[in-house]
N, C-alpha and C. Protein backbone atom coordinates (compact mmCIF):
# COMPACT_ATOMS: atom_id res chain seq x y z
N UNK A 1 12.15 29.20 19.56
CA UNK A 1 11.45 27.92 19.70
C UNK A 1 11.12 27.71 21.18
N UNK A 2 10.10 27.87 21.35
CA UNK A 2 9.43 27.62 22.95
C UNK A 2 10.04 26.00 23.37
N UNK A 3 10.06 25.78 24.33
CA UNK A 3 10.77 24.75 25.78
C UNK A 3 9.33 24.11 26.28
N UNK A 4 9.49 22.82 26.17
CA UNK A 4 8.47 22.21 26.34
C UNK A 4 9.06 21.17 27.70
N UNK A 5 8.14 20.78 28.37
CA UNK A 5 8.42 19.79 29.33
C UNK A 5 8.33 18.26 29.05
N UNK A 6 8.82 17.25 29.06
CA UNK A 6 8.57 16.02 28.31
C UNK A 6 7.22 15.83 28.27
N UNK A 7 6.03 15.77 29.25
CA UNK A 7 4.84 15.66 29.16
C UNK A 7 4.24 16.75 27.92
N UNK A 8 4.66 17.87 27.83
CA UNK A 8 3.91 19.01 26.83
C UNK A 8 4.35 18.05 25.45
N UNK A 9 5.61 18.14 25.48
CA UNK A 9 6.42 17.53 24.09
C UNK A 9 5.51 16.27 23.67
N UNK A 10 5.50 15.41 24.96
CA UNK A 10 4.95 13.79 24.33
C UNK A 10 3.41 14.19 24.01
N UNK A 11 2.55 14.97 24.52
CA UNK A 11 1.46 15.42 24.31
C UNK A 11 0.98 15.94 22.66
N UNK A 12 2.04 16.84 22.16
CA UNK A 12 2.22 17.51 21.28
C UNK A 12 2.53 16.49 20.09
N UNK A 13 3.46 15.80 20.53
CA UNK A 13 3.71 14.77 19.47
C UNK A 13 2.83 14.04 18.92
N UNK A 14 1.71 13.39 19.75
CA UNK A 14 0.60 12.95 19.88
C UNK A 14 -0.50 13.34 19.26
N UNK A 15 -0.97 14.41 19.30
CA UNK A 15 -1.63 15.25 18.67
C UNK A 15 -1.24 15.58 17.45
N UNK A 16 -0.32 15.71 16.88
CA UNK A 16 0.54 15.89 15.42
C UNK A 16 0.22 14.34 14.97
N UNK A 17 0.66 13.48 15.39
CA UNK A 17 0.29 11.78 14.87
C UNK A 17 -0.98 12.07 14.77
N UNK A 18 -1.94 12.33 15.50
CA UNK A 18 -3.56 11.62 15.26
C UNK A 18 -3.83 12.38 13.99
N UNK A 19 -3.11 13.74 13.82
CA UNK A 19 -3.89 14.77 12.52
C UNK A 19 -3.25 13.93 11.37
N UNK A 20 -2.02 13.58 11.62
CA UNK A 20 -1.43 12.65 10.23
C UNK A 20 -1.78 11.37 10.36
N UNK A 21 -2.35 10.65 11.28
CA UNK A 21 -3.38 9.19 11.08
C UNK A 21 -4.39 9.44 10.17
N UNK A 22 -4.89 10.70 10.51
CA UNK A 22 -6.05 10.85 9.77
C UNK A 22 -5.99 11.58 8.37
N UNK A 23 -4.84 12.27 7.55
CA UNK A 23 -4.27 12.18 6.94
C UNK A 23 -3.79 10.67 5.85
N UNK A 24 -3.16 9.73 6.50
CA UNK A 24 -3.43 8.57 6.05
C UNK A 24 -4.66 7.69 6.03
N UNK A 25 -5.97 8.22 6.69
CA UNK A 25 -7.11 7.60 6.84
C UNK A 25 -7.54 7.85 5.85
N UNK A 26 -7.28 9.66 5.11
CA UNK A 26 -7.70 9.95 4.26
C UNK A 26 -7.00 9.41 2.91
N UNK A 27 -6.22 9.08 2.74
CA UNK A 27 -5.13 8.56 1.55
C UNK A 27 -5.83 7.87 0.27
N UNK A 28 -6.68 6.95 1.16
CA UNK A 28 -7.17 6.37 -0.27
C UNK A 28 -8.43 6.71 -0.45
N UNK A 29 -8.98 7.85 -0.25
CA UNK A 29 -10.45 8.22 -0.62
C UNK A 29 -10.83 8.73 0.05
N UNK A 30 -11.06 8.32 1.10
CA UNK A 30 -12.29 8.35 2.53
C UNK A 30 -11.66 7.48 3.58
N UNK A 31 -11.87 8.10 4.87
CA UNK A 31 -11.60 7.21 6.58
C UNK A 31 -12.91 6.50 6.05
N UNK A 32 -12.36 5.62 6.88
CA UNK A 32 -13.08 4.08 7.03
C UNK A 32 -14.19 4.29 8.38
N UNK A 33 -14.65 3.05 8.91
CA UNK A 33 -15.05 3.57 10.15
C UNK A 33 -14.22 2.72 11.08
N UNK A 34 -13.21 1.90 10.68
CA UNK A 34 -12.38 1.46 11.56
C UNK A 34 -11.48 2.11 12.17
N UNK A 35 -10.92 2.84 10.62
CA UNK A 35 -10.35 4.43 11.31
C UNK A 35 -10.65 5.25 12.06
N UNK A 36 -11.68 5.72 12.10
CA UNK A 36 -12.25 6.64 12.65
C UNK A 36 -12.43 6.39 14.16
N UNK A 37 -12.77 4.91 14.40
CA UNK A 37 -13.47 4.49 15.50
C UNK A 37 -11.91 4.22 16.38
N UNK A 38 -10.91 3.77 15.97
CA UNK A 38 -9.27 3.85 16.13
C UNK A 38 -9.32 5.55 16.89
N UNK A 39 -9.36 6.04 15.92
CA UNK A 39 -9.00 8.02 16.12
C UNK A 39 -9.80 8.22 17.42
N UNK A 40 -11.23 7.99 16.97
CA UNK A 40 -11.87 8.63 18.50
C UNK A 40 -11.60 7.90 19.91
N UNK A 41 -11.24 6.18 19.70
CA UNK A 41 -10.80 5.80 21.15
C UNK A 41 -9.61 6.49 21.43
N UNK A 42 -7.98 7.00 20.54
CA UNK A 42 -7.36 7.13 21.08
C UNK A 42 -7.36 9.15 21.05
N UNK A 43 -8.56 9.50 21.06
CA UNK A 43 -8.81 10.90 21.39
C UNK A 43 -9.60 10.92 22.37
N UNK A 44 -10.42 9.69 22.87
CA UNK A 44 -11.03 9.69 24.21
C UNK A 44 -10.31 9.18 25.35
N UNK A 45 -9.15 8.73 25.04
CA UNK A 45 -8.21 8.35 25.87
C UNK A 45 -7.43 8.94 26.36
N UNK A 46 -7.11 10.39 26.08
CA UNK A 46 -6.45 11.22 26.59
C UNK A 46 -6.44 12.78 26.68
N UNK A 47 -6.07 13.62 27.22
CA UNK A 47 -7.07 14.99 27.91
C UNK A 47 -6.65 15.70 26.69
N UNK A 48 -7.52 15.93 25.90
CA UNK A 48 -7.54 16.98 25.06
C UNK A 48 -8.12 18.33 25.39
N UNK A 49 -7.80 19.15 25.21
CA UNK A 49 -8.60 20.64 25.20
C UNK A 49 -9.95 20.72 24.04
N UNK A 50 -10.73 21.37 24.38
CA UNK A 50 -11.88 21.01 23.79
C UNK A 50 -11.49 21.81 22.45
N UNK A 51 -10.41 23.04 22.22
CA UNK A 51 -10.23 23.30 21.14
C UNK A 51 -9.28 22.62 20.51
N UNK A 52 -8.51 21.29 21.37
CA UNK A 52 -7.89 20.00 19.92
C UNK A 52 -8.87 19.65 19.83
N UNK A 53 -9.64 19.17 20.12
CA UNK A 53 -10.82 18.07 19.97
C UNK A 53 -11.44 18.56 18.75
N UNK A 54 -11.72 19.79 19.01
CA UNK A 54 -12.50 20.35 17.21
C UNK A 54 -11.36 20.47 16.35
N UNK A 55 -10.31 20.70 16.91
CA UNK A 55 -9.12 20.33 15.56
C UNK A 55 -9.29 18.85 14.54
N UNK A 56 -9.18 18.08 15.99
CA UNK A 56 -9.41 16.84 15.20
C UNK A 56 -10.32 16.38 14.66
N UNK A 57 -11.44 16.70 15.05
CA UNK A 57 -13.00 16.61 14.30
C UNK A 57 -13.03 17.29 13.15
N UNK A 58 -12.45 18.48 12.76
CA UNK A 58 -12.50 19.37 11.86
C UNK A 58 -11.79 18.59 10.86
N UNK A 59 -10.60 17.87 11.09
CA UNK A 59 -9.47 17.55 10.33
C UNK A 59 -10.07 16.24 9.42
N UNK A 60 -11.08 15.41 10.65
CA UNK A 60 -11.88 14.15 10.05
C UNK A 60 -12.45 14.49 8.87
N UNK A 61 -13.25 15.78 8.96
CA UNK A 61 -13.84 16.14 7.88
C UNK A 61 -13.49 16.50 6.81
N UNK A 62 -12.53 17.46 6.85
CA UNK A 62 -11.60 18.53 6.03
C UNK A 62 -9.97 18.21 6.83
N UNK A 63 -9.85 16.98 6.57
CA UNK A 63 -8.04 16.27 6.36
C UNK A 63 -7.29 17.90 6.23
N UNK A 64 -5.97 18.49 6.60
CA UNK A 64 -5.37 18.85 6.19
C UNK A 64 -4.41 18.57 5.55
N UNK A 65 -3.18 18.90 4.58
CA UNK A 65 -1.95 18.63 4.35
C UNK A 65 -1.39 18.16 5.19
N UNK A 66 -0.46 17.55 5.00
CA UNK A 66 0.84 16.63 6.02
C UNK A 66 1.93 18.18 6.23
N UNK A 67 1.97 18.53 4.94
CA UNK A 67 3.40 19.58 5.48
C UNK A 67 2.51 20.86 6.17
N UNK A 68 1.44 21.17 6.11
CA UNK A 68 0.46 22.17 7.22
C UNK A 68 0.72 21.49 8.55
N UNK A 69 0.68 20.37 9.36
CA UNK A 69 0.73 19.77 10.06
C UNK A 69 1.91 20.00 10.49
N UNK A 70 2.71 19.50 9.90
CA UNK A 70 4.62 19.04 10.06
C UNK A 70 5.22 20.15 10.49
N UNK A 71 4.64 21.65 9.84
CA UNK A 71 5.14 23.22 10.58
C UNK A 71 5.24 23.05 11.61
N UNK A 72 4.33 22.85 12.31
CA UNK A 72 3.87 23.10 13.56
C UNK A 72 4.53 21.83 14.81
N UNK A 73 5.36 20.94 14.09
CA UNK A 73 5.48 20.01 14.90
C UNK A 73 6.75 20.33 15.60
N UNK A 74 6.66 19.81 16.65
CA UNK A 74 8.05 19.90 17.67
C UNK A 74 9.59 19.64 17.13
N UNK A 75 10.21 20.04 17.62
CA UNK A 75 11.35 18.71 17.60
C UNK A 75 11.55 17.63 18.01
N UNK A 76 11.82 16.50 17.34
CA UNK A 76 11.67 15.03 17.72
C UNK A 76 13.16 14.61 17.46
N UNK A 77 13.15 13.82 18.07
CA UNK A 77 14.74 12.42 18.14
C UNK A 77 14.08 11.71 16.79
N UNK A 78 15.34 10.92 16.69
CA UNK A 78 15.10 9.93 15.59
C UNK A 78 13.92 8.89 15.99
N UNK A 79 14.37 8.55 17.04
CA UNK A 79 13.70 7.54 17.48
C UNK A 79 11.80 7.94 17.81
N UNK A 80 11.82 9.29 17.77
CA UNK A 80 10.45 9.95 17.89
C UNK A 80 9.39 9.38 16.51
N UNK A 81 10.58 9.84 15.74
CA UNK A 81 10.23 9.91 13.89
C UNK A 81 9.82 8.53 13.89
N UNK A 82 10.54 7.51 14.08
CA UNK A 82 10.36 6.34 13.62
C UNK A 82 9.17 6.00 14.37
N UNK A 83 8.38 6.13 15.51
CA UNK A 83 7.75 6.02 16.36
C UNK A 83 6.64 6.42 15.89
N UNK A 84 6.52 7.75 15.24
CA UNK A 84 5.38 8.52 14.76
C UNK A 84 5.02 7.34 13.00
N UNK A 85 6.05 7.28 12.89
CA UNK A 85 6.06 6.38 11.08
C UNK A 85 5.05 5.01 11.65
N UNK A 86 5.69 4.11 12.60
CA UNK A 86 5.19 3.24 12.74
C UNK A 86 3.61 2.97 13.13
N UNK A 87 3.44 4.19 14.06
CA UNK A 87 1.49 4.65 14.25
C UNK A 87 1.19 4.95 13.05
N UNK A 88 1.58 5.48 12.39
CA UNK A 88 0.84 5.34 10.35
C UNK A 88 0.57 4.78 10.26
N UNK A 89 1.76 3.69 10.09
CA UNK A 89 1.48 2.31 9.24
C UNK A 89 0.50 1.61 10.14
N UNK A 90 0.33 1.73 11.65
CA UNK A 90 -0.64 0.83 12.13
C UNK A 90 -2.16 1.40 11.96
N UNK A 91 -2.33 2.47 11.70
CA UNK A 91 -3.56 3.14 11.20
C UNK A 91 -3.24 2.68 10.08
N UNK A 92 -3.03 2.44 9.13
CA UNK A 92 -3.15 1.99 7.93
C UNK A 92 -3.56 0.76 7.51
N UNK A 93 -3.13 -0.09 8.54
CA UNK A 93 -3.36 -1.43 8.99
C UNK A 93 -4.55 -2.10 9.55
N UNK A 94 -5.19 -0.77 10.06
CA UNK A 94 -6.53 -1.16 10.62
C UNK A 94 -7.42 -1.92 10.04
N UNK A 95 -7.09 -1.77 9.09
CA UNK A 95 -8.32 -2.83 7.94
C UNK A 95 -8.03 -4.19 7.33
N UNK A 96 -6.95 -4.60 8.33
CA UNK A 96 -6.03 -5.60 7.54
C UNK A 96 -5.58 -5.66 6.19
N UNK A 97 -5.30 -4.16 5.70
CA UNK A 97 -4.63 -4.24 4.38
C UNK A 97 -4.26 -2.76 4.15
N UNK A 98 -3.11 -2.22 3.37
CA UNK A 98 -2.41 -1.76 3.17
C UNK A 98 -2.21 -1.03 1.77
N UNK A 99 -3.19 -0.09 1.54
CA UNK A 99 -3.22 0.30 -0.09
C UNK A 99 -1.67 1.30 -0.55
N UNK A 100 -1.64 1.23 -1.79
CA UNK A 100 -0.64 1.75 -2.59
C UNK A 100 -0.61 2.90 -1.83
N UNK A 101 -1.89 3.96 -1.89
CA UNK A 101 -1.90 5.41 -1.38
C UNK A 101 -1.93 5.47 0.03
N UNK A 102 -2.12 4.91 0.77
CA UNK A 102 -1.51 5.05 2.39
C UNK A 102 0.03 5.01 2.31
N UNK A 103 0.21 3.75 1.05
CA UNK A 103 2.04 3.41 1.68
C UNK A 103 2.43 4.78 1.16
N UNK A 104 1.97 5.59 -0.03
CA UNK A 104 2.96 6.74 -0.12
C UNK A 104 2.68 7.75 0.55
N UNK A 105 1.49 7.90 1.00
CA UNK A 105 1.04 9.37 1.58
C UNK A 105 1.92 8.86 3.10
N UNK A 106 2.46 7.45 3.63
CA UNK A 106 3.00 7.50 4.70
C UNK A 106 4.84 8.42 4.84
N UNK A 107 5.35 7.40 3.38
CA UNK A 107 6.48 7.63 2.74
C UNK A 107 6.45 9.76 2.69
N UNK A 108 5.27 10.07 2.39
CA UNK A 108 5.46 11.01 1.88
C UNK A 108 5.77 12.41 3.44
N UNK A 109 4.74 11.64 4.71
CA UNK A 109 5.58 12.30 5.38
C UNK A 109 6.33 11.68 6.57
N UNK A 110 6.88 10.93 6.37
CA UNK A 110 8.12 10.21 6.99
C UNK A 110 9.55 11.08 6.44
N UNK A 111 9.09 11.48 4.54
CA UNK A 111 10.00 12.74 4.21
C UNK A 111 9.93 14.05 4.69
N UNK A 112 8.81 13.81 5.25
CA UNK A 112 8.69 15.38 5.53
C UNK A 112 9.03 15.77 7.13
N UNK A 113 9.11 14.81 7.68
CA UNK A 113 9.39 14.62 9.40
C UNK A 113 10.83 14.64 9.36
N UNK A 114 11.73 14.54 8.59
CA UNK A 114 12.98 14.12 8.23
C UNK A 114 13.47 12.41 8.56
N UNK A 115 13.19 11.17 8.12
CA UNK A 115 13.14 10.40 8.11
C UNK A 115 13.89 9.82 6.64
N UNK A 116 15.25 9.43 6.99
CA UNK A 116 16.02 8.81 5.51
C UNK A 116 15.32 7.79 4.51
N UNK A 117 15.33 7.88 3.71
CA UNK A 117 14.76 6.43 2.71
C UNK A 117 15.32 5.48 3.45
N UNK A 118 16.47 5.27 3.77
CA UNK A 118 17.19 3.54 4.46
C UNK A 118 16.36 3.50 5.60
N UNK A 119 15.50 4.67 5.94
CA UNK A 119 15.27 4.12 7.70
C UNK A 119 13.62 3.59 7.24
N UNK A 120 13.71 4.19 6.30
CA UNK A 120 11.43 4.55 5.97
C UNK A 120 11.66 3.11 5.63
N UNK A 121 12.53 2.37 4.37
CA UNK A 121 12.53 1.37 4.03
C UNK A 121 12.97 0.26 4.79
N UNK A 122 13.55 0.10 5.80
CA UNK A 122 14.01 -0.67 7.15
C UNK A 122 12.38 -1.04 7.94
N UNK A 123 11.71 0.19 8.18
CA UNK A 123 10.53 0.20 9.12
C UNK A 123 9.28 -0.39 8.04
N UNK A 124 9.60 0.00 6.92
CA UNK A 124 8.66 -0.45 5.63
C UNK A 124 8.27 -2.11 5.93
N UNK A 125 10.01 -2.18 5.81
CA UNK A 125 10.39 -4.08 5.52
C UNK A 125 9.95 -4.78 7.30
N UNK A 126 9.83 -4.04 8.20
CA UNK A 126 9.55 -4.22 9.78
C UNK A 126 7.91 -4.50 9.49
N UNK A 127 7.58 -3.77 8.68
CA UNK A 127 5.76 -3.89 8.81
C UNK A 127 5.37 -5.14 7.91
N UNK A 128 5.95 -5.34 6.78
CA UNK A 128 5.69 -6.29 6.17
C UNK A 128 5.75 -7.53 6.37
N UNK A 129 7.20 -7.88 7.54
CA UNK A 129 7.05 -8.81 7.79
C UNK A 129 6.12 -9.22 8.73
N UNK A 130 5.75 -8.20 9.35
CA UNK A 130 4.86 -8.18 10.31
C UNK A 130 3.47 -8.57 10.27
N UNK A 131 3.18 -8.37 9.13
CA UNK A 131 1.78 -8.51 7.98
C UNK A 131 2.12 -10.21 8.10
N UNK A 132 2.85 -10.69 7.21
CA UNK A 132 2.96 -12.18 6.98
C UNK A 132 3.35 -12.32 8.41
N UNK A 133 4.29 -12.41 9.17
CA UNK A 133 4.18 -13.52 10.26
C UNK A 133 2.77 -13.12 10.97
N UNK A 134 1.83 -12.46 11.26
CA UNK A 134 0.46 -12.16 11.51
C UNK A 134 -0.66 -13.43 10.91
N UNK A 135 -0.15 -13.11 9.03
CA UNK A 135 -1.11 -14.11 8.34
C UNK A 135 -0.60 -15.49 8.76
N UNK A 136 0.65 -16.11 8.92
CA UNK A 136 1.33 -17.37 9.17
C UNK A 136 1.07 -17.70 10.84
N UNK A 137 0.43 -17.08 11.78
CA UNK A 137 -0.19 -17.44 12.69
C UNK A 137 -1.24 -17.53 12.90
N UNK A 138 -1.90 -16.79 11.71
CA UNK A 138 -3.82 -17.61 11.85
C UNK A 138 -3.40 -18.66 10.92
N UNK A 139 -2.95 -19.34 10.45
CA UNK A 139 -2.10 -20.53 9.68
C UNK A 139 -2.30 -21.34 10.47
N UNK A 140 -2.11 -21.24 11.80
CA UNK A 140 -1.06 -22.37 12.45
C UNK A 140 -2.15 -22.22 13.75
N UNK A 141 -3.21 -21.18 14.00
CA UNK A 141 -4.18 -21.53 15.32
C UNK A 141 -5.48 -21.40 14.12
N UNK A 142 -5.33 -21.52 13.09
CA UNK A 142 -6.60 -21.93 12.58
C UNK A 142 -7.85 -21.28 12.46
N UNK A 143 -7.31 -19.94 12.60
CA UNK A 143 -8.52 -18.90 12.07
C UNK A 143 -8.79 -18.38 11.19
């Protein structure tokens, strides 16, 4: 297993999230263009090699598998995992709503990252409330 420097590692990690954002972009049919437009600011935001860049373009088109992806991914801390789970769910979120097939294709690799049911369902119940206290403050400033 090759030795990465925290910058290679956090880089790498990064790049593994955007292919499984888009993975969940793909979940319920088709990326959106909120998605999409999400993916390319945070692929213009940081130095890709021009051969990720067609990874990720390629992937927009022709999504790969989550566990094709997950091979290839580093080793992560717990706290990595949960980190990578929670950019799902906020790509998922982009549209202000949350379909059946995002929540499992998220679930599905949160299992595959090694991520416990108590923790997926902890971060699950973190987003949800997150959803309502969100809706209960355009409540209360009236938008």
């Amino acid at each position: 297993m090759p030795v990465y420097t925290k910058i290679e590692k956090d880089k790498h990690i990064l790049f593994a999230s955007i292919r499984l954002m888009i993975c969940v972009g793909h979940a319920d049919g088709y990326i959106g263009n909120k998605e999409m437009d999400r993916i390319h600011e945070i692929v213009n935001s940081e130095h890709f090699t021009l051969k990720e860049r067609q990874i990720l373009m390629d992937d927009m088109d022709y999504p790969k598998r989550p566990e094709v992806i997950v091979e290839d991914l580093v080793a992560m801390t717990q706290a990595e995992k949960l980190v990578m789970m929670r950019k799902l769910y906020h790509m998922a979120l982009i549209d202000r709503k949350l379909s059946p097939s995002e929540t499992k294709e998220i679930a599905r690799i949160a299992c595959l990252i090694g991520i416990s049911e108590e923790k997926q369902h902890q971060v699950e119940e973190w987003i949800r409330e997150g959803i309502v206290w969100r809706e209960r403050w355009k409540d209360i400033v009236g938008e």
